[in-house]
PDB file of N, CA and C in Angstrom:
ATOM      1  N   UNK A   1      78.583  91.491  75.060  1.00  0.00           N
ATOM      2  CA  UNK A   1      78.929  90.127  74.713  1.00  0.00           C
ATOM      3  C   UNK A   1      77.730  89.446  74.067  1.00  0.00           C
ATOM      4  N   UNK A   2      77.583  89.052  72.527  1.00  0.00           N
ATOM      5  CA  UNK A   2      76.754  88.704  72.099  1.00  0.00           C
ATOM      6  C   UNK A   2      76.328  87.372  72.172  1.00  0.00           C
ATOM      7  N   UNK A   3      77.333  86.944  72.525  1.00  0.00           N
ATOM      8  CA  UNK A   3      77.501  85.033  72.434  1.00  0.00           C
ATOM      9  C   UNK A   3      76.961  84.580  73.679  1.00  0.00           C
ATOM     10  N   UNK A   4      76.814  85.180  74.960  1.00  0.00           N
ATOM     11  CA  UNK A   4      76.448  84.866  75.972  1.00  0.00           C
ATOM     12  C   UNK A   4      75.096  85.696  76.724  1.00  0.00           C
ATOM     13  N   UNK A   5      74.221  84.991  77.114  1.00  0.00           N
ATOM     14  CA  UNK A   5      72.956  85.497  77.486  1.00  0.00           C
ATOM     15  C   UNK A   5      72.625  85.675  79.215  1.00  0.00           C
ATOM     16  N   UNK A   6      72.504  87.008  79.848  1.00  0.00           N
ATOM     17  CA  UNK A   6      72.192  86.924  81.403  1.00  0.00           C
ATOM     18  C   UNK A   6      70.660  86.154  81.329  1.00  0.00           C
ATOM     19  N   UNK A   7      70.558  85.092  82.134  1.00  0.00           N
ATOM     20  CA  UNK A   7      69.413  84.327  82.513  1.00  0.00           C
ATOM     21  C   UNK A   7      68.872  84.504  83.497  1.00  0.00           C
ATOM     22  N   UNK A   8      67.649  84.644  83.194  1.00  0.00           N
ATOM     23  CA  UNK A   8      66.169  84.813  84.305  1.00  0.00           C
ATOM     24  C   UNK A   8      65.674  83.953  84.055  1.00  0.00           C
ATOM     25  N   UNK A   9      64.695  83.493  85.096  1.00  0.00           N
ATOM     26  CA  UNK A   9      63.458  82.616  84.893  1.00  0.00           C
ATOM     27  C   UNK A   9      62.382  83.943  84.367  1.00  0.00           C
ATOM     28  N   UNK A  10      61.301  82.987  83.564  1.00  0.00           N
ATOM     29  CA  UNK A  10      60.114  84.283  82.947  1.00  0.00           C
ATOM     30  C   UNK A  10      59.042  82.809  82.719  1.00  0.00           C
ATOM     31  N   UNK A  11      57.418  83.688  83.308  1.00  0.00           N
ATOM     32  CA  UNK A  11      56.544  82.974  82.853  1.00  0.00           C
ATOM     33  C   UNK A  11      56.688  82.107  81.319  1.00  0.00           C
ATOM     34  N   UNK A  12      56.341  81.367  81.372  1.00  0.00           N
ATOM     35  CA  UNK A  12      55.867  80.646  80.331  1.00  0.00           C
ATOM     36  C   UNK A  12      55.028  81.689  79.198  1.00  0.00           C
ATOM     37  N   UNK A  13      54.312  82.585  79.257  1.00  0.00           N
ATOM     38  CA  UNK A  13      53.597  83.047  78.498  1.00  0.00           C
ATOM     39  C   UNK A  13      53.983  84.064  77.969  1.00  0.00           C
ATOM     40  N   UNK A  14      55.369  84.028  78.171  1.00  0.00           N
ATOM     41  CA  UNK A  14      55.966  85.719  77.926  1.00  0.00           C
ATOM     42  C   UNK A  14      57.653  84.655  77.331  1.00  0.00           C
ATOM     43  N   UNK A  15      57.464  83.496  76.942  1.00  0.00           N
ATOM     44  CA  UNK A  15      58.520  82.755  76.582  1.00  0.00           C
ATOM     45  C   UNK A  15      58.797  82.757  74.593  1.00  0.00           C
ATOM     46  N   UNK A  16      57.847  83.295  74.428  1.00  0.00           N
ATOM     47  CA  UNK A  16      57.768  83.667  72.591  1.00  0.00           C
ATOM     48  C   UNK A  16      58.437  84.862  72.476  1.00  0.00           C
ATOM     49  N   UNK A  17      57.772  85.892  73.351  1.00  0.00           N
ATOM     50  CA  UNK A  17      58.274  87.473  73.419  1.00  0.00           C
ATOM     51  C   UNK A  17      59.603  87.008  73.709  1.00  0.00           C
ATOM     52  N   UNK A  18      59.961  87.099  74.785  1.00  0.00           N
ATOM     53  CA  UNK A  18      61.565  86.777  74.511  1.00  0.00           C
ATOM     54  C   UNK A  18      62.017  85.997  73.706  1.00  0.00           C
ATOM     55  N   UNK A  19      61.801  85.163  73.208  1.00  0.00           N
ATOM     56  CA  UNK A  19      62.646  84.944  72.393  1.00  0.00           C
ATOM     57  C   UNK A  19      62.694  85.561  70.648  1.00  0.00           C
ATOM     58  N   UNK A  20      61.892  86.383  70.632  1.00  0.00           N
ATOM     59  CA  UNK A  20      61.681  87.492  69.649  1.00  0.00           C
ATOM     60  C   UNK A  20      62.850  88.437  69.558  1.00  0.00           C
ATOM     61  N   UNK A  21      62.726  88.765  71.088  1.00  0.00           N
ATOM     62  CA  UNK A  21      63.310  89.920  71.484  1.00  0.00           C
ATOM     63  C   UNK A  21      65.041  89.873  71.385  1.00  0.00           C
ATOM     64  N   UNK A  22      65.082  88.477  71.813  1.00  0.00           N
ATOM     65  CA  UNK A  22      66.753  87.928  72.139  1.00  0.00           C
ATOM     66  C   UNK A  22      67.001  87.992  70.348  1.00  0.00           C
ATOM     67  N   UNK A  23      66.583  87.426  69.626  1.00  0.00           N
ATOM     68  CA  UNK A  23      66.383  87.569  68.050  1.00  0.00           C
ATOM     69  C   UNK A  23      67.021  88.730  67.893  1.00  0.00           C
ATOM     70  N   UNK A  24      65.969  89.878  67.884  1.00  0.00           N
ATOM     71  CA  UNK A  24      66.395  91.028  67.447  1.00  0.00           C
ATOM     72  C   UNK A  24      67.116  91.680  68.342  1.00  0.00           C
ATOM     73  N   UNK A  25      68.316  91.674  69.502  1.00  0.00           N
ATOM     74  CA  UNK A  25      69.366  91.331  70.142  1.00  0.00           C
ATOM     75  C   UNK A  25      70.322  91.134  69.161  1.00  0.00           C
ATOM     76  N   UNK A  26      69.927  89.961  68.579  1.00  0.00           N
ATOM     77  CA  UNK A  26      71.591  89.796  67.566  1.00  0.00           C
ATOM     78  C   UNK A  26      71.479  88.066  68.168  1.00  0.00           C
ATOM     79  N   UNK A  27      70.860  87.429  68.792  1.00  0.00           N
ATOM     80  CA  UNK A  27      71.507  86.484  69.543  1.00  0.00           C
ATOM     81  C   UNK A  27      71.207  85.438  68.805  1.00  0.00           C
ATOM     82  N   UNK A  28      71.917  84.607  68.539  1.00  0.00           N
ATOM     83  CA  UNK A  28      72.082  83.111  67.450  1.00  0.00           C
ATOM     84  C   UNK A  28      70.688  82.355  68.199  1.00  0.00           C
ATOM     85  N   UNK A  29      69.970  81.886  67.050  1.00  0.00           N
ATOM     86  CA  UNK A  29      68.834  80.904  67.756  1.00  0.00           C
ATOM     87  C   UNK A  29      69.520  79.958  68.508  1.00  0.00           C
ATOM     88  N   UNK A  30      70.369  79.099  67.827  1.00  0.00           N
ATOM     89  CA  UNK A  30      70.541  78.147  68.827  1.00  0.00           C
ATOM     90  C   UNK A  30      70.817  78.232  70.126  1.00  0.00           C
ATOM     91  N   UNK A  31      71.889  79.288  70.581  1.00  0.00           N
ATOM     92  CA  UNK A  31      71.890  79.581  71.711  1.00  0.00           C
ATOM     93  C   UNK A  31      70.576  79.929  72.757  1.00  0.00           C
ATOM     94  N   UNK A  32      69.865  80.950  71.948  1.00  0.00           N
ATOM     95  CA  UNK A  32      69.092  81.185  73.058  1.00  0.00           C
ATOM     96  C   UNK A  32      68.141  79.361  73.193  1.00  0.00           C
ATOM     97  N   UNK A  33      67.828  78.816  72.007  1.00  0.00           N
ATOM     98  CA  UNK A  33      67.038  77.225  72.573  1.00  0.00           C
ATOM     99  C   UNK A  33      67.970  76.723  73.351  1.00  0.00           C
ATOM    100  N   UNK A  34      68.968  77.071  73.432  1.00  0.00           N
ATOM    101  CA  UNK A  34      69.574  76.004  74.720  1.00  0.00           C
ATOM    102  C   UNK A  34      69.697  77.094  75.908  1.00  0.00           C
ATOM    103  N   UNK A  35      69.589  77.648  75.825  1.00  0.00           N
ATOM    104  CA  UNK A  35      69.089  78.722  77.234  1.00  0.00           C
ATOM    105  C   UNK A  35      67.134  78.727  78.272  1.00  0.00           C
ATOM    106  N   UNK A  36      67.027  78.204  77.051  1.00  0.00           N
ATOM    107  CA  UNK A  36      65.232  78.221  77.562  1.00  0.00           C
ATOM    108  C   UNK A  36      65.216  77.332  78.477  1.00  0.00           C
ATOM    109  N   UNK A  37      65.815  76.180  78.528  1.00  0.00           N
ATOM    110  CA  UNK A  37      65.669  75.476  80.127  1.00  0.00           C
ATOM    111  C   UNK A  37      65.402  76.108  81.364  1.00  0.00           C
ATOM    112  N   UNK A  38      66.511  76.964  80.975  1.00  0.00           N
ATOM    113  CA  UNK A  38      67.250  78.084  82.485  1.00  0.00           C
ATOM    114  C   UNK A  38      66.067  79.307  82.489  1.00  0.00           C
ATOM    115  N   UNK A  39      65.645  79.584  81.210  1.00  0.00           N
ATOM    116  CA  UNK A  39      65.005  80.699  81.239  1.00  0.00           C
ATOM    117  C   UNK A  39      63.192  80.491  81.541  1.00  0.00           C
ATOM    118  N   UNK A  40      62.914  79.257  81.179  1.00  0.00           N
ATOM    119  CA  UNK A  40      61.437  78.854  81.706  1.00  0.00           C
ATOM    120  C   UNK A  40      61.335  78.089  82.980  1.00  0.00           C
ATOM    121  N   UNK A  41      62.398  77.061  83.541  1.00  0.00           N
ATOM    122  CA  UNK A  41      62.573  76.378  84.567  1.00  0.00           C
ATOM    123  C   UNK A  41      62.021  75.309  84.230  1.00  0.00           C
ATOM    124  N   UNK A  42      62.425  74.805  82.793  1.00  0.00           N
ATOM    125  CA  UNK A  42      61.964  73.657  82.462  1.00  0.00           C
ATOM    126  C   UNK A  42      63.045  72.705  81.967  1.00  0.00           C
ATOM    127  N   UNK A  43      63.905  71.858  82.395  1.00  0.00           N
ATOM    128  CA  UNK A  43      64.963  71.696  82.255  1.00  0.00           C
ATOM    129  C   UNK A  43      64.672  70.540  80.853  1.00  0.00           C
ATOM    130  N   UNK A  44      66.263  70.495  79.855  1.00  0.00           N
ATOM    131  CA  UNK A  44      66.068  69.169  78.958  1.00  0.00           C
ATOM    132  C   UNK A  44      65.521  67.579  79.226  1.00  0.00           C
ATOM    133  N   UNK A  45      65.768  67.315  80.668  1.00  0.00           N
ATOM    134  CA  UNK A  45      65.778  66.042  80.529  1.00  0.00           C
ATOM    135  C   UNK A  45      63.819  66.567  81.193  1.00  0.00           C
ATOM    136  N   UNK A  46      63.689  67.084  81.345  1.00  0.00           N
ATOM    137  CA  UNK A  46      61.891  67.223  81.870  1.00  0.00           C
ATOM    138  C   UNK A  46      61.545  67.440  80.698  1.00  0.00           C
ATOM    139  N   UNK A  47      61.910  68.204  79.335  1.00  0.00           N
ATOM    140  CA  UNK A  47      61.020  67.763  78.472  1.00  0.00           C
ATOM    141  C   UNK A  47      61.267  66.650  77.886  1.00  0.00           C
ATOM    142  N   UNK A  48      62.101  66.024  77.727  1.00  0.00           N
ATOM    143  CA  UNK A  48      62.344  64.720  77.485  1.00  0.00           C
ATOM    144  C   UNK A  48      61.573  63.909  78.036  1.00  0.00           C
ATOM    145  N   UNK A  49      61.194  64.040  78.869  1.00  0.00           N
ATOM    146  CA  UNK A  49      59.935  62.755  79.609  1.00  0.00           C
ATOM    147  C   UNK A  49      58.501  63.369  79.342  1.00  0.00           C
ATOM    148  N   UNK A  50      58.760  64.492  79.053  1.00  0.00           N
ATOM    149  CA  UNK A  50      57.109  65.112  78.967  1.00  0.00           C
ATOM    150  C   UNK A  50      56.527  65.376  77.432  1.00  0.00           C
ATOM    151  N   UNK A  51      57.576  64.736  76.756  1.00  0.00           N
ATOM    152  CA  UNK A  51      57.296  64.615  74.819  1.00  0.00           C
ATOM    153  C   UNK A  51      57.588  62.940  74.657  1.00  0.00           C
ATOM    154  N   UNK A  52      57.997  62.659  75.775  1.00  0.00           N
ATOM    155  CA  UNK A  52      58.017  60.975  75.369  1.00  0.00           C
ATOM    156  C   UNK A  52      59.350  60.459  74.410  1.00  0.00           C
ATOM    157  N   UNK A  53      60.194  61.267  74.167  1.00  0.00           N
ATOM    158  CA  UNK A  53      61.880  61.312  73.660  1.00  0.00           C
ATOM    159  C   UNK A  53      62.870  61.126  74.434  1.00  0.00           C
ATOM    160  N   UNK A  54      63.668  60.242  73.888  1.00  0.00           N
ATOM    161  CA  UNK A  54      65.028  60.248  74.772  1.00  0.00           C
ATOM    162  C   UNK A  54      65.782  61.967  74.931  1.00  0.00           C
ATOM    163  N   UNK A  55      66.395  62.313  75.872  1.00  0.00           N
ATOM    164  CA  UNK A  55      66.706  63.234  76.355  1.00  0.00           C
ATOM    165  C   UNK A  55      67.903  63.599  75.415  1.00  0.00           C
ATOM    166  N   UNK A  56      68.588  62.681  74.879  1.00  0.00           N
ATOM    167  CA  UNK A  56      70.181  62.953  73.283  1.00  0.00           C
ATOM    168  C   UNK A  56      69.626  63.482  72.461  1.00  0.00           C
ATOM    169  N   UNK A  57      68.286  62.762  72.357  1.00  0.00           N
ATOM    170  CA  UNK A  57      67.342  63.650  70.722  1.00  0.00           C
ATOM    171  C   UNK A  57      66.851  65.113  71.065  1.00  0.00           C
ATOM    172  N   UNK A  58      66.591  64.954  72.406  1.00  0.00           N
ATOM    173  CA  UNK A  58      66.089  66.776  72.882  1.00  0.00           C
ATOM    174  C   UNK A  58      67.161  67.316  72.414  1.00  0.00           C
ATOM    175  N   UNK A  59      68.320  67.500  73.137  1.00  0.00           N
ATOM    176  CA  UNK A  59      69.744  67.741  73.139  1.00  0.00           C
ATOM    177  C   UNK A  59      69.933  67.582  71.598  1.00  0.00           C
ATOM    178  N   UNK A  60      69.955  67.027  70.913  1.00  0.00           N
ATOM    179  CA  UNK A  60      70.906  67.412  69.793  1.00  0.00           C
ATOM    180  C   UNK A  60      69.781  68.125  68.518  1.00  0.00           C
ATOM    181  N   UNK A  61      68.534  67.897  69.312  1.00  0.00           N
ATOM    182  CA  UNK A  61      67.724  68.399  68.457  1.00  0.00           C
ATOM    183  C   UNK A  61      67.791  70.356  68.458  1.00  0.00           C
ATOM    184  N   UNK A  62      68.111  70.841  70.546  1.00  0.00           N
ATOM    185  CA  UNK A  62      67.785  71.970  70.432  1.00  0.00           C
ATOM    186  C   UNK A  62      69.335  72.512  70.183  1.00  0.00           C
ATOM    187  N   UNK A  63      70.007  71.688  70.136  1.00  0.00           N
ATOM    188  CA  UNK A  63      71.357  72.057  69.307  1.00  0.00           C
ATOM    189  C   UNK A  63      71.535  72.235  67.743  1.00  0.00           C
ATOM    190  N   UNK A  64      70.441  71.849  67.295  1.00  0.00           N
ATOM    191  CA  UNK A  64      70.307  71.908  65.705  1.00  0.00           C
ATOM    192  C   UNK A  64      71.244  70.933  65.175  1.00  0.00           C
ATOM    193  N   UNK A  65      71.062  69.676  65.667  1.00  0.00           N
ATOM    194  CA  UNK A  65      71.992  68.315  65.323  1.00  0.00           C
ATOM    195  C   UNK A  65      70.676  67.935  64.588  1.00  0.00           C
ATOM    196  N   UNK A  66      70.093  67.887  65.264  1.00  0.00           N
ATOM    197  CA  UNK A  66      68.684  67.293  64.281  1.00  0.00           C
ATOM    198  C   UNK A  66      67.676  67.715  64.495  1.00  0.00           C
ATOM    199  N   UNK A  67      66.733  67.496  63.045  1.00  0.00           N
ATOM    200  CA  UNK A  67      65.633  68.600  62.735  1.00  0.00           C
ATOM    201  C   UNK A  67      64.299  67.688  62.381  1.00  0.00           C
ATOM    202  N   UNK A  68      64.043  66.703  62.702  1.00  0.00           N
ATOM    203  CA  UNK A  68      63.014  66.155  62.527  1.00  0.00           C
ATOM    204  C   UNK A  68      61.933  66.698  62.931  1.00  0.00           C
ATOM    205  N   UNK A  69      60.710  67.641  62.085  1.00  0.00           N
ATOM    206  CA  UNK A  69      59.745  68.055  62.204  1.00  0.00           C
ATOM    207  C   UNK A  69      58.864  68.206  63.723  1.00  0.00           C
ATOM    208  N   UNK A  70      58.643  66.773  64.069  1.00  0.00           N
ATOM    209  CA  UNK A  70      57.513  66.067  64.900  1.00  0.00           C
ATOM    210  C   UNK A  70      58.317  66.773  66.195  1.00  0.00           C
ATOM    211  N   UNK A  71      59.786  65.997  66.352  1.00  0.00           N
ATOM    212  CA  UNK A  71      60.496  66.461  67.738  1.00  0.00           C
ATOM    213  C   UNK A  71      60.540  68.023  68.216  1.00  0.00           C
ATOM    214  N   UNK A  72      60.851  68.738  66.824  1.00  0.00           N
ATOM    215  CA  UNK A  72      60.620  69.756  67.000  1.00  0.00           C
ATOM    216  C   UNK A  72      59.125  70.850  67.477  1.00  0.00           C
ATOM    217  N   UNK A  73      58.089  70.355  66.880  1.00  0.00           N
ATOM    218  CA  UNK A  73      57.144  70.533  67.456  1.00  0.00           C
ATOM    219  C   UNK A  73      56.651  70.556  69.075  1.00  0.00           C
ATOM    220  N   UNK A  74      57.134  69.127  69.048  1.00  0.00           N
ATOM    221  CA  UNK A  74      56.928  68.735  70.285  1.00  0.00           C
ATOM    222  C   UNK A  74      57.802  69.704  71.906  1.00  0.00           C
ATOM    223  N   UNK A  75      58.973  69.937  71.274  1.00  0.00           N
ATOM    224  CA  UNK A  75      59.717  71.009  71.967  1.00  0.00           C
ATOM    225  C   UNK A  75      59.164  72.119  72.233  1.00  0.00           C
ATOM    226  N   UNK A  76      58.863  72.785  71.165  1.00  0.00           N
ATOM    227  CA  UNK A  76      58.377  74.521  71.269  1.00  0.00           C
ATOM    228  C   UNK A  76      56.800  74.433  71.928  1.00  0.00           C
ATOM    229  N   UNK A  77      56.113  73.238  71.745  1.00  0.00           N
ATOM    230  CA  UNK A  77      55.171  73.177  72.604  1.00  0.00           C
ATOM    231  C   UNK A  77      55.166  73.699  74.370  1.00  0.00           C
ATOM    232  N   UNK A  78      56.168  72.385  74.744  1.00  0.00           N
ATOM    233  CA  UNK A  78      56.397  72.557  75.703  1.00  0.00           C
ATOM    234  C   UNK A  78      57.195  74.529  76.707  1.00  0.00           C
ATOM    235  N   UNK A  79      57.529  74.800  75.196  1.00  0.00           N
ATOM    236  CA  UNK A  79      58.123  76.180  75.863  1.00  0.00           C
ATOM    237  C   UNK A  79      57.283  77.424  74.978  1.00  0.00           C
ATOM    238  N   UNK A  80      56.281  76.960  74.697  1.00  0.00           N
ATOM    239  CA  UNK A  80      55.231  77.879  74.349  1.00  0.00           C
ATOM    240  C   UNK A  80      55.614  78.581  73.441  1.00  0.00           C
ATOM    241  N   UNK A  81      56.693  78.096  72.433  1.00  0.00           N
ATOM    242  CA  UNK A  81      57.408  79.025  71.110  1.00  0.00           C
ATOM    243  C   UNK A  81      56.892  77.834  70.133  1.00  0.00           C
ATOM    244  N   UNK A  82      55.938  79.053  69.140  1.00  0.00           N
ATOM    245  CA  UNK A  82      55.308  78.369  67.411  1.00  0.00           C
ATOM    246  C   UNK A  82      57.247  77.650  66.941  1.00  0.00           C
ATOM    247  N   UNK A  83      56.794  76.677  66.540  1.00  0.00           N
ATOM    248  CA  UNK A  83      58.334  75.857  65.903  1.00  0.00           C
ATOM    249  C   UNK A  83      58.781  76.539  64.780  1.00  0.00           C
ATOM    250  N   UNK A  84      57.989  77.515  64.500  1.00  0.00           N
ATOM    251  CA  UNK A  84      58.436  78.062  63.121  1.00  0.00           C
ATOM    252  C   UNK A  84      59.605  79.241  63.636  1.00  0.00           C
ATOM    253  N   UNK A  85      59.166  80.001  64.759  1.00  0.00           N
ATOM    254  CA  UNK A  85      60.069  80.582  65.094  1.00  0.00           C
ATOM    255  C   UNK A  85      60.821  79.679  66.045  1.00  0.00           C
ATOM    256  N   UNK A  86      61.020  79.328  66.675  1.00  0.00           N
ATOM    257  CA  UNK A  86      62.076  78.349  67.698  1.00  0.00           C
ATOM    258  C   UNK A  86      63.040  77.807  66.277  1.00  0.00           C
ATOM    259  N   UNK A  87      62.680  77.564  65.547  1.00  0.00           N
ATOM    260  CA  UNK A  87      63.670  76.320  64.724  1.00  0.00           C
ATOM    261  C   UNK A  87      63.774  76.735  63.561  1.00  0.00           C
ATOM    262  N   UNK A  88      63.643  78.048  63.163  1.00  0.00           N
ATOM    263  CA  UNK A  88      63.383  78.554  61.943  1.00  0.00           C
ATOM    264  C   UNK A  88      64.367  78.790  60.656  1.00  0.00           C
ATOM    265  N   UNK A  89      66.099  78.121  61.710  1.00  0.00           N
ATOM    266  CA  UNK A  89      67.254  78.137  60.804  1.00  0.00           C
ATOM    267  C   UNK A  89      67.520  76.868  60.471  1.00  0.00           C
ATOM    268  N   UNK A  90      66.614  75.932  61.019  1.00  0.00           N
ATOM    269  CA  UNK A  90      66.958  74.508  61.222  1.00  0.00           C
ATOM    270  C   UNK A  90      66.103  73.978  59.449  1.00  0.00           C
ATOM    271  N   UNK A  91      67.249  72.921  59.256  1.00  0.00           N
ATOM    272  CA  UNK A  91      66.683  72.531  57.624  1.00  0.00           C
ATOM    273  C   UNK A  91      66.070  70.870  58.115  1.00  0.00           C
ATOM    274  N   UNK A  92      64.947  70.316  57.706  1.00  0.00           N
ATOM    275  CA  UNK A  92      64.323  68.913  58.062  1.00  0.00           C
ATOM    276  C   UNK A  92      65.691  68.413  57.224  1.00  0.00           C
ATOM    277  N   UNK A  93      65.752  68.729  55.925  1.00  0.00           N
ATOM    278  CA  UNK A  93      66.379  67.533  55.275  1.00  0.00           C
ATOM    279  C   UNK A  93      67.762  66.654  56.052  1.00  0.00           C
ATOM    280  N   UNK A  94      68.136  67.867  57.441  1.00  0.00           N
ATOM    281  CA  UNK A  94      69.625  67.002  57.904  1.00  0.00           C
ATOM    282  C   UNK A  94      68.795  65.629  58.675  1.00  0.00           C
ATOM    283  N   UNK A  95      68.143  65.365  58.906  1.00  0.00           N
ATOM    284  CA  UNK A  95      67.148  64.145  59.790  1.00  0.00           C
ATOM    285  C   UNK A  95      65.813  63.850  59.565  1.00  0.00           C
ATOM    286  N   UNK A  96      65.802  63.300  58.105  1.00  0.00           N
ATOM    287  CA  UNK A  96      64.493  62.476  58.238  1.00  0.00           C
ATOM    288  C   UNK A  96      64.611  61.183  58.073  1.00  0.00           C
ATOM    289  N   UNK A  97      65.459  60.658  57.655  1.00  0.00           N
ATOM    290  CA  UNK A  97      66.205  59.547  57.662  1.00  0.00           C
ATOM    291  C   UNK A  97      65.171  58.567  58.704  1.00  0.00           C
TER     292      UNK A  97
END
């Protein structure tokens, strides 16, 4: 089942590697960014307070609703994934507005 991912918690420092790995899996980025909550034990609304963003913009950001550069950064920080790979299907131009 490609669409759905078994979840573990995994260090933080081993949170790039997987998601490399889930990549070459077959597995749609977006899915696995909305899995990394579950998979680092860092839930949306905790990075939402810990990037200083309302918790809708996390959310629709790691949904690929919106792509504003900065937010994005600020995300893959927190889950130790370079934004280039975390967001790498995501286009700025839908949200700079």
């Amino acid at each position: 089942m490609k669409g759905q991912l078994t979840l573990i918690t995994i260090p933080k420092q081993n949170t790039e590697l997987a998601v490399l790995q889930l990549r070459l899996l077959g597995y749609p980025l977006r899915n696995i960014r909305k899995s990394l909550s579950k998979l680092t034990g860092i839930s949306q609304l905790e990075v939402s307070r810990m990037i200083g963003k309302q918790r809708q913009e996390v959310t629709n950001t790691i949904n690929g609703e919106r792509t504003k550069l900065e937010t994005q950064e600020l995300i893959a920080r927190v889950w130790q994934v370079p934004r280039e790979i975390l967001f790498e299907d995501d286009v700025e131009a839908k949200d700079q507005a």
